[in-house]
C-alpha atoms as a PDB file:
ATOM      1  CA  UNK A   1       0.000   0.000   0.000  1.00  0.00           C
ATOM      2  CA  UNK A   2       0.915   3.341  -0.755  1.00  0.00           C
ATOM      3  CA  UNK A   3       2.173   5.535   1.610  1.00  0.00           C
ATOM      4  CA  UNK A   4       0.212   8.432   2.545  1.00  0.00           C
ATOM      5  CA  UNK A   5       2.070  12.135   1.843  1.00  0.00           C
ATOM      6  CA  UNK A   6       2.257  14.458   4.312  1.00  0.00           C
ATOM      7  CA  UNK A   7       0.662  18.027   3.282  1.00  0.00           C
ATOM      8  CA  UNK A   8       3.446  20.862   3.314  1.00  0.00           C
ATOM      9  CA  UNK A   9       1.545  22.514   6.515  1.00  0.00           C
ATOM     10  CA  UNK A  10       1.786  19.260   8.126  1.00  0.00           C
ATOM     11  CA  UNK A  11       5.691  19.084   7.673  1.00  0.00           C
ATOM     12  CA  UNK A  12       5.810  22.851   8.964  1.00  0.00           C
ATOM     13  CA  UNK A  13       3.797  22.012  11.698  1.00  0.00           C
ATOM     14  CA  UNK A  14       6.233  18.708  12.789  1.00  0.00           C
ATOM     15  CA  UNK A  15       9.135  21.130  12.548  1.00  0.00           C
ATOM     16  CA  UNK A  16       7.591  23.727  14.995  1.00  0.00           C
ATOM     17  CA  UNK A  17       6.774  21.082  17.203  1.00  0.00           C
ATOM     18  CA  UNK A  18      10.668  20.345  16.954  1.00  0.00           C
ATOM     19  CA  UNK A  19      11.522  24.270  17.744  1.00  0.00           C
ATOM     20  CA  UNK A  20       9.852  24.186  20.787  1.00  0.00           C
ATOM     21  CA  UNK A  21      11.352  20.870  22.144  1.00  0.00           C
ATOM     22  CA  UNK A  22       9.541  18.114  21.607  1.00  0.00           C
ATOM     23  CA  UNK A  23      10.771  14.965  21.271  1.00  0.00           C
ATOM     24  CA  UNK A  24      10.094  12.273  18.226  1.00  0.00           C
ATOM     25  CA  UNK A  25       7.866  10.226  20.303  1.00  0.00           C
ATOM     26  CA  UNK A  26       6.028  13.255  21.380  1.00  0.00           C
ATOM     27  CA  UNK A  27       5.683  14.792  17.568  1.00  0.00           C
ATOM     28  CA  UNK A  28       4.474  11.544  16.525  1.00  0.00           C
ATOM     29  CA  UNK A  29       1.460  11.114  18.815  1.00  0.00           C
ATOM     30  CA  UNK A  30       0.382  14.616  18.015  1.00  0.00           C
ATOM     31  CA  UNK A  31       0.537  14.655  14.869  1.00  0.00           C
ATOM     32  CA  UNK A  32      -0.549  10.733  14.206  1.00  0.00           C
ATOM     33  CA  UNK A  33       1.986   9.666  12.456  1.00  0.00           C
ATOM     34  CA  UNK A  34       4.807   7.250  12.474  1.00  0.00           C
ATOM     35  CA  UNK A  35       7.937   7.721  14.226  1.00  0.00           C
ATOM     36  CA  UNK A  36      10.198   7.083  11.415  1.00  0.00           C
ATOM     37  CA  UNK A  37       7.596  10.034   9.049  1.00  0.00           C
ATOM     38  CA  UNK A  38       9.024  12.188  12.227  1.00  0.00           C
ATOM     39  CA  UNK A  39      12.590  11.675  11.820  1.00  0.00           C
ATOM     40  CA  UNK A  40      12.182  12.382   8.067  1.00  0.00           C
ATOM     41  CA  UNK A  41      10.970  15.817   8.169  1.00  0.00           C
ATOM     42  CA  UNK A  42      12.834  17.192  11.546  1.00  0.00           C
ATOM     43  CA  UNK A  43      15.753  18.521   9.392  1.00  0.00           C
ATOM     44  CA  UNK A  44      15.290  21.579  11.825  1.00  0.00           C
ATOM     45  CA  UNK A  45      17.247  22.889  15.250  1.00  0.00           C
ATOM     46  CA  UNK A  46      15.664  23.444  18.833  1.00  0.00           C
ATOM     47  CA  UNK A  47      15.440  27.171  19.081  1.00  0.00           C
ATOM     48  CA  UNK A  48      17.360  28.191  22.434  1.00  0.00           C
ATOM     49  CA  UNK A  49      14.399  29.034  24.330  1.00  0.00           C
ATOM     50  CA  UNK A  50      13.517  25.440  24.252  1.00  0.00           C
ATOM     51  CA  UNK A  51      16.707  24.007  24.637  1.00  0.00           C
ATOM     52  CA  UNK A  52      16.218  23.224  28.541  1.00  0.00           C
ATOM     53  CA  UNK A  53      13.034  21.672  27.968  1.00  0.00           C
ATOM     54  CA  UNK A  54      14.458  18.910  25.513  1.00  0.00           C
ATOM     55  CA  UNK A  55      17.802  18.743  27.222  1.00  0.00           C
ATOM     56  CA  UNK A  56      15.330  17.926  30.605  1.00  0.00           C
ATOM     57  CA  UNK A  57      13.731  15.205  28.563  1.00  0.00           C
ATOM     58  CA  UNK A  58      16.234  13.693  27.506  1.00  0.00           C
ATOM     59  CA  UNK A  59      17.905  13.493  31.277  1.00  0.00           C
ATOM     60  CA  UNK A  60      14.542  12.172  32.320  1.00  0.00           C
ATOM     61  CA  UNK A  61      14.300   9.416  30.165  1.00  0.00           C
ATOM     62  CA  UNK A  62      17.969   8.493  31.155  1.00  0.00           C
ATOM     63  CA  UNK A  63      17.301   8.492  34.632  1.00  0.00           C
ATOM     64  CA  UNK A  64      13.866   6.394  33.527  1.00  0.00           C
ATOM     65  CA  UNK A  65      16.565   3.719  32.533  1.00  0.00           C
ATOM     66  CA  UNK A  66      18.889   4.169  35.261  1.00  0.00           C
ATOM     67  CA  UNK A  67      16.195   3.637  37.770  1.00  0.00           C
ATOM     68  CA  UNK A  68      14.861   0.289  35.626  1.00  0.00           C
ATOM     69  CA  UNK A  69      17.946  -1.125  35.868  1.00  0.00           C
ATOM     70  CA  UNK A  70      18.197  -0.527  38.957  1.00  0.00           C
ATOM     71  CA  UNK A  71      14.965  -2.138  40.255  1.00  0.00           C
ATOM     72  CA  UNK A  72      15.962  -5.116  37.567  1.00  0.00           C
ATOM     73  CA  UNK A  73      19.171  -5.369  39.611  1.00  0.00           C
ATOM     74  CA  UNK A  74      16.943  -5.467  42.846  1.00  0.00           C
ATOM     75  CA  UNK A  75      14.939  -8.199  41.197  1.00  0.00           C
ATOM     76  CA  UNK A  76      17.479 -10.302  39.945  1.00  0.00           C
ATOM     77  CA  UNK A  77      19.564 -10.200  43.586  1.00  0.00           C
ATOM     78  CA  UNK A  78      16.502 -11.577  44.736  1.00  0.00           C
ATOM     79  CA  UNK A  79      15.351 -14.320  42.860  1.00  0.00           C
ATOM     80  CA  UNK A  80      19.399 -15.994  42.778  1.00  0.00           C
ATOM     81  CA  UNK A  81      19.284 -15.549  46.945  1.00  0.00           C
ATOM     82  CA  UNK A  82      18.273 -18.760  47.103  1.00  0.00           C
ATOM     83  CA  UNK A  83      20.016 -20.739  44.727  1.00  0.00           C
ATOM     84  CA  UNK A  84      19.716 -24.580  44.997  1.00  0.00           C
ATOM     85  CA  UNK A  85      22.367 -27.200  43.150  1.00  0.00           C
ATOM     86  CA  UNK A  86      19.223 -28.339  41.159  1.00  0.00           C
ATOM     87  CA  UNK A  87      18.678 -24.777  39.757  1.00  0.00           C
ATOM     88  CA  UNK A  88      22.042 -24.481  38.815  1.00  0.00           C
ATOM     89  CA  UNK A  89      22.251 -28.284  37.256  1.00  0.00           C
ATOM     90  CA  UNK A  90      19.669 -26.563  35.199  1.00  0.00           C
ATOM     91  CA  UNK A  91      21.484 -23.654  34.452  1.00  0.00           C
ATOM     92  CA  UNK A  92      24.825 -25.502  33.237  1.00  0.00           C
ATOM     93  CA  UNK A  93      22.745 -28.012  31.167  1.00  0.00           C
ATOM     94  CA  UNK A  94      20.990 -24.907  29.463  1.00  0.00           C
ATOM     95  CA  UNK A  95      24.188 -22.789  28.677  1.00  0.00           C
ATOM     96  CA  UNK A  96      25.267 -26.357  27.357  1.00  0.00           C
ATOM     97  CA  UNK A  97      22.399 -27.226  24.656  1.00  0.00           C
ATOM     98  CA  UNK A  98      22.562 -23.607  23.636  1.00  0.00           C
ATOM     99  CA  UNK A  99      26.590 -23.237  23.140  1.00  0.00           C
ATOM    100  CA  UNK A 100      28.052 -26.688  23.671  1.00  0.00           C
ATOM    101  CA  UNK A 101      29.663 -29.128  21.144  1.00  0.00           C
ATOM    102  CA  UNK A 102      27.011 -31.801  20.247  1.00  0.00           C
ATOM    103  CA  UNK A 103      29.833 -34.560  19.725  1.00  0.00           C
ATOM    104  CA  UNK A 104      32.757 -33.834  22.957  1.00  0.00           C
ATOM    105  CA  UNK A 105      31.987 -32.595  26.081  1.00  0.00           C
ATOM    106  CA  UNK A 106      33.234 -29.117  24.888  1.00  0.00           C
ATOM    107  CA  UNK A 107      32.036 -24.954  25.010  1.00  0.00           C
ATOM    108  CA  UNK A 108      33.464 -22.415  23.205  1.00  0.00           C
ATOM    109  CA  UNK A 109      32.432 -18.862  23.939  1.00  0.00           C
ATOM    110  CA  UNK A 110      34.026 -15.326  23.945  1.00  0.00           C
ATOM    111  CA  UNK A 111      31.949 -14.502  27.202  1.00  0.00           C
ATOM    112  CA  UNK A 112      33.786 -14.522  30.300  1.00  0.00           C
ATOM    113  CA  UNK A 113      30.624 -14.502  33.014  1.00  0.00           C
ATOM    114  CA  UNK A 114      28.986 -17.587  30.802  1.00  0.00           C
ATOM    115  CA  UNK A 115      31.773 -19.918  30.660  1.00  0.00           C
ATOM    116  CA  UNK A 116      32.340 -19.375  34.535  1.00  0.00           C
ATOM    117  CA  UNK A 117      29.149 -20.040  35.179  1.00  0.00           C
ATOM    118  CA  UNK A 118      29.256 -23.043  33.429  1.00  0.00           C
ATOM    119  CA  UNK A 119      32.433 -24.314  35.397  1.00  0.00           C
ATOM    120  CA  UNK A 120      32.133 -23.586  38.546  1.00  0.00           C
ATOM    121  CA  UNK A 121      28.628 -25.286  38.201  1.00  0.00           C
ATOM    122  CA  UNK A 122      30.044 -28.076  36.821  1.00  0.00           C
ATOM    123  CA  UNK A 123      32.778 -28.022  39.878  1.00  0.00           C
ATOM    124  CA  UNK A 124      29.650 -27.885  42.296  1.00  0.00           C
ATOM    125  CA  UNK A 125      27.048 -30.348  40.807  1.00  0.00           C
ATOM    126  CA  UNK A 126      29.492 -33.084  39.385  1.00  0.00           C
ATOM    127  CA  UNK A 127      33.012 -32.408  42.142  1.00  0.00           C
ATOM    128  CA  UNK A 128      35.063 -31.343  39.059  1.00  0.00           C
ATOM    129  CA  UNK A 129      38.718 -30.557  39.958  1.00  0.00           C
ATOM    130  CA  UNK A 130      41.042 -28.492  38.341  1.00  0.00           C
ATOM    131  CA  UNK A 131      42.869 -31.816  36.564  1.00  0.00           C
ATOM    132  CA  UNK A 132      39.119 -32.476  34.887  1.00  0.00           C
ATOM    133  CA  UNK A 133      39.266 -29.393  32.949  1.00  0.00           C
ATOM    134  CA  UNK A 134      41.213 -27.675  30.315  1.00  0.00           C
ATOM    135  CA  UNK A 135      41.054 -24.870  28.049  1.00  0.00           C
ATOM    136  CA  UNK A 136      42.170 -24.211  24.227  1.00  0.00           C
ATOM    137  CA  UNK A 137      42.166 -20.049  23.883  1.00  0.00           C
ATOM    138  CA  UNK A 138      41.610 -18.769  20.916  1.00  0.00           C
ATOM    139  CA  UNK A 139      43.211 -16.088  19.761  1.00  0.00           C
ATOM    140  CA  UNK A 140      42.979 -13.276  16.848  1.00  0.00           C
ATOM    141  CA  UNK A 141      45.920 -12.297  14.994  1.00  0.00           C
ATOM    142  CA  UNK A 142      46.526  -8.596  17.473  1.00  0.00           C
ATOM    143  CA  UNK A 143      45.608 -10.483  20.286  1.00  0.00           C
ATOM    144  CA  UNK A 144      48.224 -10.282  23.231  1.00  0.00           C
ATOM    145  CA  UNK A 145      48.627 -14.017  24.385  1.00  0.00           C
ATOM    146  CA  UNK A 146      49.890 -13.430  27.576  1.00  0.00           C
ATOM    147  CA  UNK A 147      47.051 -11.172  28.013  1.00  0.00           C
ATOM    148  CA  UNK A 148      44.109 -13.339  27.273  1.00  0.00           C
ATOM    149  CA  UNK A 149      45.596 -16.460  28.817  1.00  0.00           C
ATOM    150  CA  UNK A 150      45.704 -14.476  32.248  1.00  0.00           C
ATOM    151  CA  UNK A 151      42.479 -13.159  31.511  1.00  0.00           C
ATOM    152  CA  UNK A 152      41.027 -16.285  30.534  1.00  0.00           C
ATOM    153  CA  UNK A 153      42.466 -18.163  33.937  1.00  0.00           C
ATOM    154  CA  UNK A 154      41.397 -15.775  36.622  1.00  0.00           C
ATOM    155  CA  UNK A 155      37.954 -15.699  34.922  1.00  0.00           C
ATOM    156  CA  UNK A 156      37.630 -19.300  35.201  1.00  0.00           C
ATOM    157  CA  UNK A 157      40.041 -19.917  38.987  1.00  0.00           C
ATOM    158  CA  UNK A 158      42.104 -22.195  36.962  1.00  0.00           C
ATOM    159  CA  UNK A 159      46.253 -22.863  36.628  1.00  0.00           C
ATOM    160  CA  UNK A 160      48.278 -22.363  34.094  1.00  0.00           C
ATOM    161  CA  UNK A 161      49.236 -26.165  33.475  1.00  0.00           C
ATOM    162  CA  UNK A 162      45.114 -26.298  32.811  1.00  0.00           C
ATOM    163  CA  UNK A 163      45.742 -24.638  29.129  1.00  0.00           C
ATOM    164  CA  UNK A 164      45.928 -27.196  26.650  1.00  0.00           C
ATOM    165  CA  UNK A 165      46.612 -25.049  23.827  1.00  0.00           C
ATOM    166  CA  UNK A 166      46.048 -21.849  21.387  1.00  0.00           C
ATOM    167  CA  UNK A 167      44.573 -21.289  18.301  1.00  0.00           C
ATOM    168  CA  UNK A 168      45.762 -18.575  15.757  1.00  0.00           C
ATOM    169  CA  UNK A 169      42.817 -16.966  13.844  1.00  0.00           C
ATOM    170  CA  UNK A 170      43.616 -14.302  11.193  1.00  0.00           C
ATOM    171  CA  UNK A 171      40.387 -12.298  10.788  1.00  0.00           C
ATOM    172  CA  UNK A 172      39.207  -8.690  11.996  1.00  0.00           C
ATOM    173  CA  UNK A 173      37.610 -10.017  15.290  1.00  0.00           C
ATOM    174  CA  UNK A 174      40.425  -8.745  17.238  1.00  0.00           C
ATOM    175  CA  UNK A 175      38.781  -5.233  18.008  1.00  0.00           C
ATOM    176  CA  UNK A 176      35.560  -6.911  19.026  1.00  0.00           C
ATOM    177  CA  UNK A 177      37.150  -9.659  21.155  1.00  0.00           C
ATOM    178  CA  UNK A 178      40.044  -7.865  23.013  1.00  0.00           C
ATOM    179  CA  UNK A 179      40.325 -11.486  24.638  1.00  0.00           C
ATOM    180  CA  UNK A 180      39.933 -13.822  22.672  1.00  0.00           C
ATOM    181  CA  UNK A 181      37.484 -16.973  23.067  1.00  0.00           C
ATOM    182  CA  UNK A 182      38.048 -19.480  25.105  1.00  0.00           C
ATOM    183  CA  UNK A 183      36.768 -23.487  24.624  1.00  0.00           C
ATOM    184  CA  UNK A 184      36.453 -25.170  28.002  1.00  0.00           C
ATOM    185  CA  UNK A 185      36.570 -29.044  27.929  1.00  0.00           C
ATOM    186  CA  UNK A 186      35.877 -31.482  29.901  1.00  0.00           C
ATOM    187  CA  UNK A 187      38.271 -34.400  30.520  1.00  0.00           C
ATOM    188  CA  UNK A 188      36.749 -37.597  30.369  1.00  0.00           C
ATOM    189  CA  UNK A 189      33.843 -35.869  30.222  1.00  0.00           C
ATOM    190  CA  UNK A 190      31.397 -38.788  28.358  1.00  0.00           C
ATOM    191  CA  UNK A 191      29.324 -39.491  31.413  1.00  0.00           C
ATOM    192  CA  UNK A 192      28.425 -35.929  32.164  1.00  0.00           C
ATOM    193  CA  UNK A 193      27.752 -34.954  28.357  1.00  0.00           C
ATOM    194  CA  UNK A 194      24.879 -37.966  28.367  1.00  0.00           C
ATOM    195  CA  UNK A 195      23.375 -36.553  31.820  1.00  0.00           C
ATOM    196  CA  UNK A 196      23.076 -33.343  29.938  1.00  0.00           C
ATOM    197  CA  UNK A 197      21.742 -34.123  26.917  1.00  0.00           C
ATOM    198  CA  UNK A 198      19.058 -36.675  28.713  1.00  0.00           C
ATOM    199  CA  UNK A 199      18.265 -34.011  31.161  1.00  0.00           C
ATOM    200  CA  UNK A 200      17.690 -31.302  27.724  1.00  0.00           C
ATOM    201  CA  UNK A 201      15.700 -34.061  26.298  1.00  0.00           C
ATOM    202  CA  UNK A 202      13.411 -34.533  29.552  1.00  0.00           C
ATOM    203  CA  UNK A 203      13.272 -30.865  29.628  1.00  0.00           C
ATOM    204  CA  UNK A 204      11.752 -30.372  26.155  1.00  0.00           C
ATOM    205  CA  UNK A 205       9.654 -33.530  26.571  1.00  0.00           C
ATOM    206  CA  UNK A 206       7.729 -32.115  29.718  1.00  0.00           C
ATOM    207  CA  UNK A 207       7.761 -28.879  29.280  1.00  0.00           C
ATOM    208  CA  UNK A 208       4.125 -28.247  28.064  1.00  0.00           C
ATOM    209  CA  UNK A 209       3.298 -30.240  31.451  1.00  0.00           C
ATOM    210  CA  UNK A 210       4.112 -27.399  33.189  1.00  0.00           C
ATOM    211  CA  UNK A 211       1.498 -25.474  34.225  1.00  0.00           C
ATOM    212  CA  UNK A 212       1.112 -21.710  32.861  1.00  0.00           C
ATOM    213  CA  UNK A 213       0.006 -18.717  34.914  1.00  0.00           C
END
């Protein structure tokens, strides 16, 4: 369908609203139309006399975020006070059917707070010691080495005799991934990948047994 054409009183009228302050989200309600019809025809500055005003907005809605995040940060302290081994068997298992190797008991990620999670759950559900588990890090071709592998082993509380080796990658990821990634893998691991994957596939199985609010 066609898109409707704004009248050239209409597009004055967006850009006054833009003089005095207002923001796109404001322009758009008033004038009923979309958002991105807004942005099109704002080619126009705040006149100084508004300036405050719009500056004041814009503060608002960043301390509207600040304060979400704050009362997400409140929310999420509470629900992991209590934190039983079953949850976190349930956890691990997740993080492991959405980034884990479907053939060794392996999990390659560039995210530091994920793979630790994943360890030190392993360490507490299964008694994992530092001899169980080793790490490849992969590196890109401006990454420091000695860099990411301390980076890599105080992330995870591990020694340096538990790197098992590096990997050279030449590509343009280096910027992006200042460390590296880092594949965590489980020695001996067989047992535990088959408890996972049964567990995923009990999971999926029963979860539309689960009742919904």
């Amino acid at each position: 369908m066609k898109k409707k054409r704004l009248l050239p009183n209409q597009i004055a009228q967006i850009q006054i609203h833009r003089q005095k302050g207002l923001s796109i989200g404001e322009i758009s309600i008033l004038m009923n139309v979309a958002k991105s019809t807004v942005l099109r025809h704002i080619q126009t500055s705040i006149d100084n006399e508004y300036l405050p005003l719009w500056k004041s907005k814009r503060g608002g809605s960043l301390k509207n975020k600040l304060k979400k995040e704050a009362n997400a940060k409140i929310w999420a302290e509470k629900m992991v006070s209590i934190f039983t081994e079953r949850e976190l068997l349930f956890f691990i298992s997740a993080l492991y059917w959405g980034e884990g190797s479907k053939r060794d008991f392996e999990i390659i990620n560039s995210n530091a707070n994920l793979l630790k999670v994943f360890v030190h759950g392993m360490r507490i559900v299964f008694g994992l010691s530092n001899e169980d588990i080793g790490i490849v890090i992969r590196l890109f071709n401006k990454n420091i080495k000695d860099q990411c592998s301390n980076y890599w082993l105080a992330a995870l509380n591990l020694p340096v005799s538990s790197i098992k080796g590096y990997e050279i990658i030449n590509g343009k990821k280096d910027g992006k991934l200042p460390f590296g990634m880092c594949r965590v893998r489980i020695r001996k691991g067989g047992d535990y990948l088959k408890k996972l994957k049964a567990l995923n596939l009990e999971f999926a199985e029963s979860i539309y047994k689960v009742p919904v609010a």
